[in-house]
PDB file of N, CA and C in Angstrom:
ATOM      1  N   UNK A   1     107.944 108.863 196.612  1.00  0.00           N
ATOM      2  CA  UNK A   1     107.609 109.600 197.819  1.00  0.00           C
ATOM      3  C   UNK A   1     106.512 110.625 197.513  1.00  0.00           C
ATOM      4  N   UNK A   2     105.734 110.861 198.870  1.00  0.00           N
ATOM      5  CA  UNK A   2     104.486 111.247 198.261  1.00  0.00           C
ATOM      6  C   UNK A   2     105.047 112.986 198.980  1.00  0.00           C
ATOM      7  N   UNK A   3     104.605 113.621 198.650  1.00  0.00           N
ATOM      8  CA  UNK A   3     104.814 115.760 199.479  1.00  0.00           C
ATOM      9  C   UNK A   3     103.652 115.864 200.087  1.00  0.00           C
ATOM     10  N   UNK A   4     103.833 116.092 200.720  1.00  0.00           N
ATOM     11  CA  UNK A   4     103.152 116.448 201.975  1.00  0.00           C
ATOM     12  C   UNK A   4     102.958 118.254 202.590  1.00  0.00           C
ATOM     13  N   UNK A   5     102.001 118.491 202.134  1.00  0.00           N
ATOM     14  CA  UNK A   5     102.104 120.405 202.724  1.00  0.00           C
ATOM     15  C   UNK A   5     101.030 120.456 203.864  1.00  0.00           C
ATOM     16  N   UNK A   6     101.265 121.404 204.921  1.00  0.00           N
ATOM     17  CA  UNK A   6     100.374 121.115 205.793  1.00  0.00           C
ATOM     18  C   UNK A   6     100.431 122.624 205.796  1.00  0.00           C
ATOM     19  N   UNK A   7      98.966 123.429 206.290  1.00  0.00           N
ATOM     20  CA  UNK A   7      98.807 124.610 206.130  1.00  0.00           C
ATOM     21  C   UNK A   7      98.092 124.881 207.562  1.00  0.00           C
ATOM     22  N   UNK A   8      98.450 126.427 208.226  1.00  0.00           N
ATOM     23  CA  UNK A   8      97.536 127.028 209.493  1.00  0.00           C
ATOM     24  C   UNK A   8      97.926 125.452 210.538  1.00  0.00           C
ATOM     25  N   UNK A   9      96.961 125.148 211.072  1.00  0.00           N
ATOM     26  CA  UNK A   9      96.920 124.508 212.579  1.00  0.00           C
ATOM     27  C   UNK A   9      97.769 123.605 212.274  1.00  0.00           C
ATOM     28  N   UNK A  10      97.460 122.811 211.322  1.00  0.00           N
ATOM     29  CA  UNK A  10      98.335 121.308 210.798  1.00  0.00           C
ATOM     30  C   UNK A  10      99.843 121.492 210.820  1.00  0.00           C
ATOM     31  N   UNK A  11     100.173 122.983 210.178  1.00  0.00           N
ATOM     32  CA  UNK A  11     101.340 123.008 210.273  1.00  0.00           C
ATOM     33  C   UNK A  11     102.266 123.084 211.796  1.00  0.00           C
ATOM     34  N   UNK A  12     101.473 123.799 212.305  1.00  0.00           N
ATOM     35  CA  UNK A  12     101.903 124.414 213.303  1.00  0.00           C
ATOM     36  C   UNK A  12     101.851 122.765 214.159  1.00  0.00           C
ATOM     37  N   UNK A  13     100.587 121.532 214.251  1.00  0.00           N
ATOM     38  CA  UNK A  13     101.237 120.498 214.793  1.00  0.00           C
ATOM     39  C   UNK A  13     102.135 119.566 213.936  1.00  0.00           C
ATOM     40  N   UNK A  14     102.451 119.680 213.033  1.00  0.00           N
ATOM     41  CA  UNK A  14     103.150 119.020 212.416  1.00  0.00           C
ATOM     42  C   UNK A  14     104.715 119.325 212.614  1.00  0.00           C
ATOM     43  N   UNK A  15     104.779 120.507 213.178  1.00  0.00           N
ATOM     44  CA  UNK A  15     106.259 121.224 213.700  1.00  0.00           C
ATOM     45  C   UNK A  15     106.808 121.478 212.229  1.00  0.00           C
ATOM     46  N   UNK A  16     106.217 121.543 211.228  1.00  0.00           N
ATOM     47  CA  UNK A  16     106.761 121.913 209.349  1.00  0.00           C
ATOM     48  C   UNK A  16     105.781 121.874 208.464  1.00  0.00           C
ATOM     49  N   UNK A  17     106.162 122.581 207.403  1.00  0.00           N
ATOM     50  CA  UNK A  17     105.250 122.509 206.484  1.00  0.00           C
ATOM     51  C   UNK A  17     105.030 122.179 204.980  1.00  0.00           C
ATOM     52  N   UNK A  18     106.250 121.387 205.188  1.00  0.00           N
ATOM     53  CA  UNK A  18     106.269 120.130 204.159  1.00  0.00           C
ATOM     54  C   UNK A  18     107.127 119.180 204.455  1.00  0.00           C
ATOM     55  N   UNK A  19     106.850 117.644 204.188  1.00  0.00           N
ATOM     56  CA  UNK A  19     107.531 116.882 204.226  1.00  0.00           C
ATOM     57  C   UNK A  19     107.348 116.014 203.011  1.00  0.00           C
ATOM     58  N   UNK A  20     108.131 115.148 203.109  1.00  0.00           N
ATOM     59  CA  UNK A  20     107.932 113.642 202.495  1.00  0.00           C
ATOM     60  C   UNK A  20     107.745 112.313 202.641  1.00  0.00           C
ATOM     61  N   UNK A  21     107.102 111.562 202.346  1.00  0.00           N
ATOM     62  CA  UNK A  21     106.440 110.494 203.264  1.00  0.00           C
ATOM     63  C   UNK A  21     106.423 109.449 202.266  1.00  0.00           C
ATOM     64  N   UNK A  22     106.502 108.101 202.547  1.00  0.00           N
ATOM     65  CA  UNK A  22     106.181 106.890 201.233  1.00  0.00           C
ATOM     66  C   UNK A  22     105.130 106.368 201.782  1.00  0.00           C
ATOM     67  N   UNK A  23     103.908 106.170 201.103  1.00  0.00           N
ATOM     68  CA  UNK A  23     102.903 106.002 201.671  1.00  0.00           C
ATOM     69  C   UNK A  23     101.770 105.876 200.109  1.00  0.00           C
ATOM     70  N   UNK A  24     101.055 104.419 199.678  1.00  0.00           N
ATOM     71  CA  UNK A  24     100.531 104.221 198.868  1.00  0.00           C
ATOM     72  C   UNK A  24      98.914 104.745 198.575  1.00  0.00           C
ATOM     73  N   UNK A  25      98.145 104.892 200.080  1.00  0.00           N
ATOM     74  CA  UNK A  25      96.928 105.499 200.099  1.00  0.00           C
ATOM     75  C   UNK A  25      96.750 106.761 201.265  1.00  0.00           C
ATOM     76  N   UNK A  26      95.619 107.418 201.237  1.00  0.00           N
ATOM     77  CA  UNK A  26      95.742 108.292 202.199  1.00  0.00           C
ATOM     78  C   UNK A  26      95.391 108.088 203.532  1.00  0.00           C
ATOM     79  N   UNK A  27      95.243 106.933 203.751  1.00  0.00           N
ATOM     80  CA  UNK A  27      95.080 106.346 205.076  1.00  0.00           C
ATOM     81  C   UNK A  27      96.334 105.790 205.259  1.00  0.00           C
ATOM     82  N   UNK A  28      97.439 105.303 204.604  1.00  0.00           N
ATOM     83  CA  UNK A  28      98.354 105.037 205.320  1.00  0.00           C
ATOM     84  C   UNK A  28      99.257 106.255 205.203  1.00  0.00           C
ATOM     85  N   UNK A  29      99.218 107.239 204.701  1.00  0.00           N
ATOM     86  CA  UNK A  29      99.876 108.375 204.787  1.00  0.00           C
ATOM     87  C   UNK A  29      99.382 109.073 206.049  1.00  0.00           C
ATOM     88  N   UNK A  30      98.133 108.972 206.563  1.00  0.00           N
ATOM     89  CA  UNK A  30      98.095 109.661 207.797  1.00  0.00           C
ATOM     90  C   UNK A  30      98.689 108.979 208.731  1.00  0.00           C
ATOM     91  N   UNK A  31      98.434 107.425 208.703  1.00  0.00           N
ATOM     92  CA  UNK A  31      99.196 106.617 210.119  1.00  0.00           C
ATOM     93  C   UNK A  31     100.368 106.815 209.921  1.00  0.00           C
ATOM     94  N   UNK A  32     101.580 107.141 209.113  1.00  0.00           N
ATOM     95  CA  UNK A  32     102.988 107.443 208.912  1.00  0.00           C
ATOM     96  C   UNK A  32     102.802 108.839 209.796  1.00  0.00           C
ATOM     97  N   UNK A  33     102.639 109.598 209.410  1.00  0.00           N
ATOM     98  CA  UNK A  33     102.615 111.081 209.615  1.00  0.00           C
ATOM     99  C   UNK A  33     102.005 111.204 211.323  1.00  0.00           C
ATOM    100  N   UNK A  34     101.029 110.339 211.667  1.00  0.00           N
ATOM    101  CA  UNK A  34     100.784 110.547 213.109  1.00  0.00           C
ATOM    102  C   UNK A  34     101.776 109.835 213.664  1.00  0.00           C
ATOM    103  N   UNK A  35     102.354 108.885 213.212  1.00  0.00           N
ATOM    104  CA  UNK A  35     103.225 108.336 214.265  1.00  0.00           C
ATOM    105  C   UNK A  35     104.513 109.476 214.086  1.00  0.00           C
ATOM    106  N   UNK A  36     105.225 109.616 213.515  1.00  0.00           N
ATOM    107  CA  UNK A  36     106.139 111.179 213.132  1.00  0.00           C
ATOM    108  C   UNK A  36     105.535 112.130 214.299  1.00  0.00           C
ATOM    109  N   UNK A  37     104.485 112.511 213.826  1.00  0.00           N
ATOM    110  CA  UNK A  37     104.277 113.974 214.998  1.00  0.00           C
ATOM    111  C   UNK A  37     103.376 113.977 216.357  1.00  0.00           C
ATOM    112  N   UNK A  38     102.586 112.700 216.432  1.00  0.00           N
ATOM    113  CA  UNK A  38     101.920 112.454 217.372  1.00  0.00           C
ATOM    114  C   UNK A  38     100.541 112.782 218.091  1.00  0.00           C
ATOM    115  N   UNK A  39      99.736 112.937 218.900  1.00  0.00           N
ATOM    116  CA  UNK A  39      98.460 113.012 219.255  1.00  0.00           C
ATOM    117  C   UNK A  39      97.969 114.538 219.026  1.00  0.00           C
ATOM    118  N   UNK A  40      99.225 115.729 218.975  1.00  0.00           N
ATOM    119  CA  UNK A  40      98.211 117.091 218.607  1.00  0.00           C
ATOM    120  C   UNK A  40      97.856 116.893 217.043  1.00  0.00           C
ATOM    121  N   UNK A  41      99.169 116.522 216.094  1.00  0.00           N
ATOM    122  CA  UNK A  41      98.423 116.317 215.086  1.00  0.00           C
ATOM    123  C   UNK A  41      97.555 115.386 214.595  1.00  0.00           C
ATOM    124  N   UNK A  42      97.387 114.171 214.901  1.00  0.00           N
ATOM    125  CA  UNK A  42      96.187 113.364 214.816  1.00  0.00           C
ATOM    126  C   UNK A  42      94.894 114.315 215.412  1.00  0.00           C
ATOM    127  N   UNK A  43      94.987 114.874 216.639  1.00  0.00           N
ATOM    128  CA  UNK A  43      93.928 116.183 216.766  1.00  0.00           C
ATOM    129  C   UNK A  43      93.029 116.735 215.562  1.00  0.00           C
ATOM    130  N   UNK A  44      94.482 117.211 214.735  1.00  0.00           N
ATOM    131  CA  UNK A  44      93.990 118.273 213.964  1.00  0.00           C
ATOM    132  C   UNK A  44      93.617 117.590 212.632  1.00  0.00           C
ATOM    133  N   UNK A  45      94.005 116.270 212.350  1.00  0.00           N
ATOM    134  CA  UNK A  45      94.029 115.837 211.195  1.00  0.00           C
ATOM    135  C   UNK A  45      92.556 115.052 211.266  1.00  0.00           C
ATOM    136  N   UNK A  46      92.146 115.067 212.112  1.00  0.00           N
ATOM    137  CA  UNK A  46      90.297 114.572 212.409  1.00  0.00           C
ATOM    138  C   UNK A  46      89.578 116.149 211.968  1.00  0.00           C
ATOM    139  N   UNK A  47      90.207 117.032 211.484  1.00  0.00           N
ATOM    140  CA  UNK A  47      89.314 117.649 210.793  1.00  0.00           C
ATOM    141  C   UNK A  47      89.575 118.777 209.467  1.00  0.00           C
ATOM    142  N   UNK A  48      90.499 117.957 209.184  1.00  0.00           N
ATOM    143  CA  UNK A  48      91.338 118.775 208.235  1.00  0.00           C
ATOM    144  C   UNK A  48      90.513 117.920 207.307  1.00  0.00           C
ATOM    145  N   UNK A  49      90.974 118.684 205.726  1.00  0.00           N
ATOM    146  CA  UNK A  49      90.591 118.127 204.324  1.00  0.00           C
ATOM    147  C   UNK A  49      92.293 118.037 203.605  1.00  0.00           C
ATOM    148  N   UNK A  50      91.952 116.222 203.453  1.00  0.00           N
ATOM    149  CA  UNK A  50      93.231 115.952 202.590  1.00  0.00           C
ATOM    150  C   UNK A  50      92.957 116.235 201.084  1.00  0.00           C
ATOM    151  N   UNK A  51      93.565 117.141 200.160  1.00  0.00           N
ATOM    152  CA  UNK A  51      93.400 117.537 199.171  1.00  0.00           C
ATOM    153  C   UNK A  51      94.328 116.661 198.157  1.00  0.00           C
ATOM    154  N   UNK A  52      94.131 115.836 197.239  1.00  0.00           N
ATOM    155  CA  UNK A  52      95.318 115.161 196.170  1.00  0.00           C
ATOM    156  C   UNK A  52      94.387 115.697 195.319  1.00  0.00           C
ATOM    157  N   UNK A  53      95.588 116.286 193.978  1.00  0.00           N
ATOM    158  CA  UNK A  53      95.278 116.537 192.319  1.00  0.00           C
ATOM    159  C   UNK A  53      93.508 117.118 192.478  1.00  0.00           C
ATOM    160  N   UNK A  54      93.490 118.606 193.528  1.00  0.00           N
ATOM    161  CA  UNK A  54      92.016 119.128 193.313  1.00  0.00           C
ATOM    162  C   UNK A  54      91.059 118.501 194.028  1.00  0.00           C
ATOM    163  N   UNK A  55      91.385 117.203 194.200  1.00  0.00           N
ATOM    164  CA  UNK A  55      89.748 116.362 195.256  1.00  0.00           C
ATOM    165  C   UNK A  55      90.405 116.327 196.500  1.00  0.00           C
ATOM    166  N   UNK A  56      88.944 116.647 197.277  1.00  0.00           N
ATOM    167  CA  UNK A  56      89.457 115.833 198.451  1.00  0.00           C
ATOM    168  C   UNK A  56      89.724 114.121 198.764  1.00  0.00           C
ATOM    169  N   UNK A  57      90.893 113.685 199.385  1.00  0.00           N
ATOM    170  CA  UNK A  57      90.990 112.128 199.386  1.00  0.00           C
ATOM    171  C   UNK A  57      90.397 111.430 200.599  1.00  0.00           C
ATOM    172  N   UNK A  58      89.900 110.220 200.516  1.00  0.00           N
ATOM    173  CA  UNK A  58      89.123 109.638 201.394  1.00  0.00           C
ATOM    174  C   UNK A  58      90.661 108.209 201.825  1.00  0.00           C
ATOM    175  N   UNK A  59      90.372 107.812 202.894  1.00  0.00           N
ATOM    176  CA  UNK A  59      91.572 106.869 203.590  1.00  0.00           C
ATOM    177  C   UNK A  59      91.629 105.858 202.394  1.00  0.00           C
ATOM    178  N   UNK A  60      90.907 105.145 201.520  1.00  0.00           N
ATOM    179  CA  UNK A  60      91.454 104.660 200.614  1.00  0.00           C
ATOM    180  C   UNK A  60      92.000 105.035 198.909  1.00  0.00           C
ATOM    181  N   UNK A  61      91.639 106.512 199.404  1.00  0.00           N
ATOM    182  CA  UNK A  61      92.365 107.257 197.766  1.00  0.00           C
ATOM    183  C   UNK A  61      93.959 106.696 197.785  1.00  0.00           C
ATOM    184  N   UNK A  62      94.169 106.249 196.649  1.00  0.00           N
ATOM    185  CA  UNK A  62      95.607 105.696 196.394  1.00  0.00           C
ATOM    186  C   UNK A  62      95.962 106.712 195.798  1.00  0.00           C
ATOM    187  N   UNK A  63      98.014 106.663 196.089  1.00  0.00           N
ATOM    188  CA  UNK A  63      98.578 108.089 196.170  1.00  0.00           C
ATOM    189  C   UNK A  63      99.648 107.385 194.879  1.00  0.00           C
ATOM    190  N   UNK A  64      99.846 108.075 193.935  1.00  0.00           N
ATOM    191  CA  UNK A  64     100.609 107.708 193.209  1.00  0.00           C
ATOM    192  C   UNK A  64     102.342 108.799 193.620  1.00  0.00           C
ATOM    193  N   UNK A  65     103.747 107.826 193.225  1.00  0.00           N
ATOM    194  CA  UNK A  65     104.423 108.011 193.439  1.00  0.00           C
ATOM    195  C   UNK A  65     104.981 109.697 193.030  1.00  0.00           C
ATOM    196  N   UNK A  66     105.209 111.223 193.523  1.00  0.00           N
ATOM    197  CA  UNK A  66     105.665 112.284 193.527  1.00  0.00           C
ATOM    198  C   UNK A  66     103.712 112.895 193.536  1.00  0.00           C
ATOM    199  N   UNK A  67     102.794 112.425 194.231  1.00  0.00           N
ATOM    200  CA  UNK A  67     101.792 112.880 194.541  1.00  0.00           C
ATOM    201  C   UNK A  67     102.233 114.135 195.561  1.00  0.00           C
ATOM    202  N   UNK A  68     101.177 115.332 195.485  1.00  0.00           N
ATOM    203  CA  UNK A  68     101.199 116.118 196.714  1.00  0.00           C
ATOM    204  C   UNK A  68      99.802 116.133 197.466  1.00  0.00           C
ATOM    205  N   UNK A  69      99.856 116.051 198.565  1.00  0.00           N
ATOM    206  CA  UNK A  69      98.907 116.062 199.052  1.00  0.00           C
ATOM    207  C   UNK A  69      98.635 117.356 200.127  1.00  0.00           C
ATOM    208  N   UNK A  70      97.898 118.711 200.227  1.00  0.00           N
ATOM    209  CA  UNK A  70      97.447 119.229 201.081  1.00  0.00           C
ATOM    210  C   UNK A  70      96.552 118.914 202.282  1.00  0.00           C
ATOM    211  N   UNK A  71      97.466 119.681 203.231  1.00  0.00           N
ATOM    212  CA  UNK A  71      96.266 119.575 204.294  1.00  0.00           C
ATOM    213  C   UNK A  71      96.070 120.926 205.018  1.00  0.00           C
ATOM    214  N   UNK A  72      94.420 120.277 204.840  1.00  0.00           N
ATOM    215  CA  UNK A  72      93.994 121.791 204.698  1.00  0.00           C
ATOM    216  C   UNK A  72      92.522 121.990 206.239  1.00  0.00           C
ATOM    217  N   UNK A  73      93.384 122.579 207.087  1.00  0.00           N
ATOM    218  CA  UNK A  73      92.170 122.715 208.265  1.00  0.00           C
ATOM    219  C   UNK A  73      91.135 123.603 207.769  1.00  0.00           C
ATOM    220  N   UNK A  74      90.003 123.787 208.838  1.00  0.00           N
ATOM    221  CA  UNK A  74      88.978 124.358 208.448  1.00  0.00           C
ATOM    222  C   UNK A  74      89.321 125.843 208.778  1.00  0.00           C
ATOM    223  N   UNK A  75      88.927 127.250 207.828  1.00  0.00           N
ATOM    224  CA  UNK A  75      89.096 127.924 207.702  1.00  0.00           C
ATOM    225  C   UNK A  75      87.714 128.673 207.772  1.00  0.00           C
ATOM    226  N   UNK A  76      88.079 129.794 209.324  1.00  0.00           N
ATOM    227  CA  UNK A  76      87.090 131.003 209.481  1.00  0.00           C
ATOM    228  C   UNK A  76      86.850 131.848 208.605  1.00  0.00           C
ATOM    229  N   UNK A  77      85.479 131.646 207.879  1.00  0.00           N
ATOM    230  CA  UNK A  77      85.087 132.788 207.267  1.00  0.00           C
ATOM    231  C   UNK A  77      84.518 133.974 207.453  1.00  0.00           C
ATOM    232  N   UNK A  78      84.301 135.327 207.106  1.00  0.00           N
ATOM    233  CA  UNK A  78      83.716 136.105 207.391  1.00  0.00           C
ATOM    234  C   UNK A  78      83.824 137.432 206.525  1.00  0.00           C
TER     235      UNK A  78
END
């Protein structure tokens, strides 16, 4: 199972801010996770950065088994 942390907006549509998910790449970890929480978080997840082990992951980064993955919306600077 892969961990799942969702931070700021993500969390807040995700209704939590961590879960667990089985899911081999990061494209099928998002289609798990949108079907779970539904169209606000698919919203937010069109502009979030999925973070695994320091990189950001692209829909075919493969997730190895007790992976964590952040998600990380865009953050106002100033």
């Amino acid at each position: 199972m892969v961990t799942v942390r969702y931070f700021a907006a993500a969390a807040e549509a995700a209704g939590c801010e961590e879960e667990s998910v089985a899911a081999a790449t990061i494209g099928e970890l998002q289609d798990v996770v949108i079907a779970r929480h539904g169209a606000s978080l698919a919203r937010v997840l069109g502009r979030c950065a999925l973070i695994v082990g320091g990189e950001r992951g692209r829909p075919e980064t493969p997730l190895q088994s007790e992976a964590v993955v952040d998600v990380l919306p865009p953050f106002a600077g100033g």
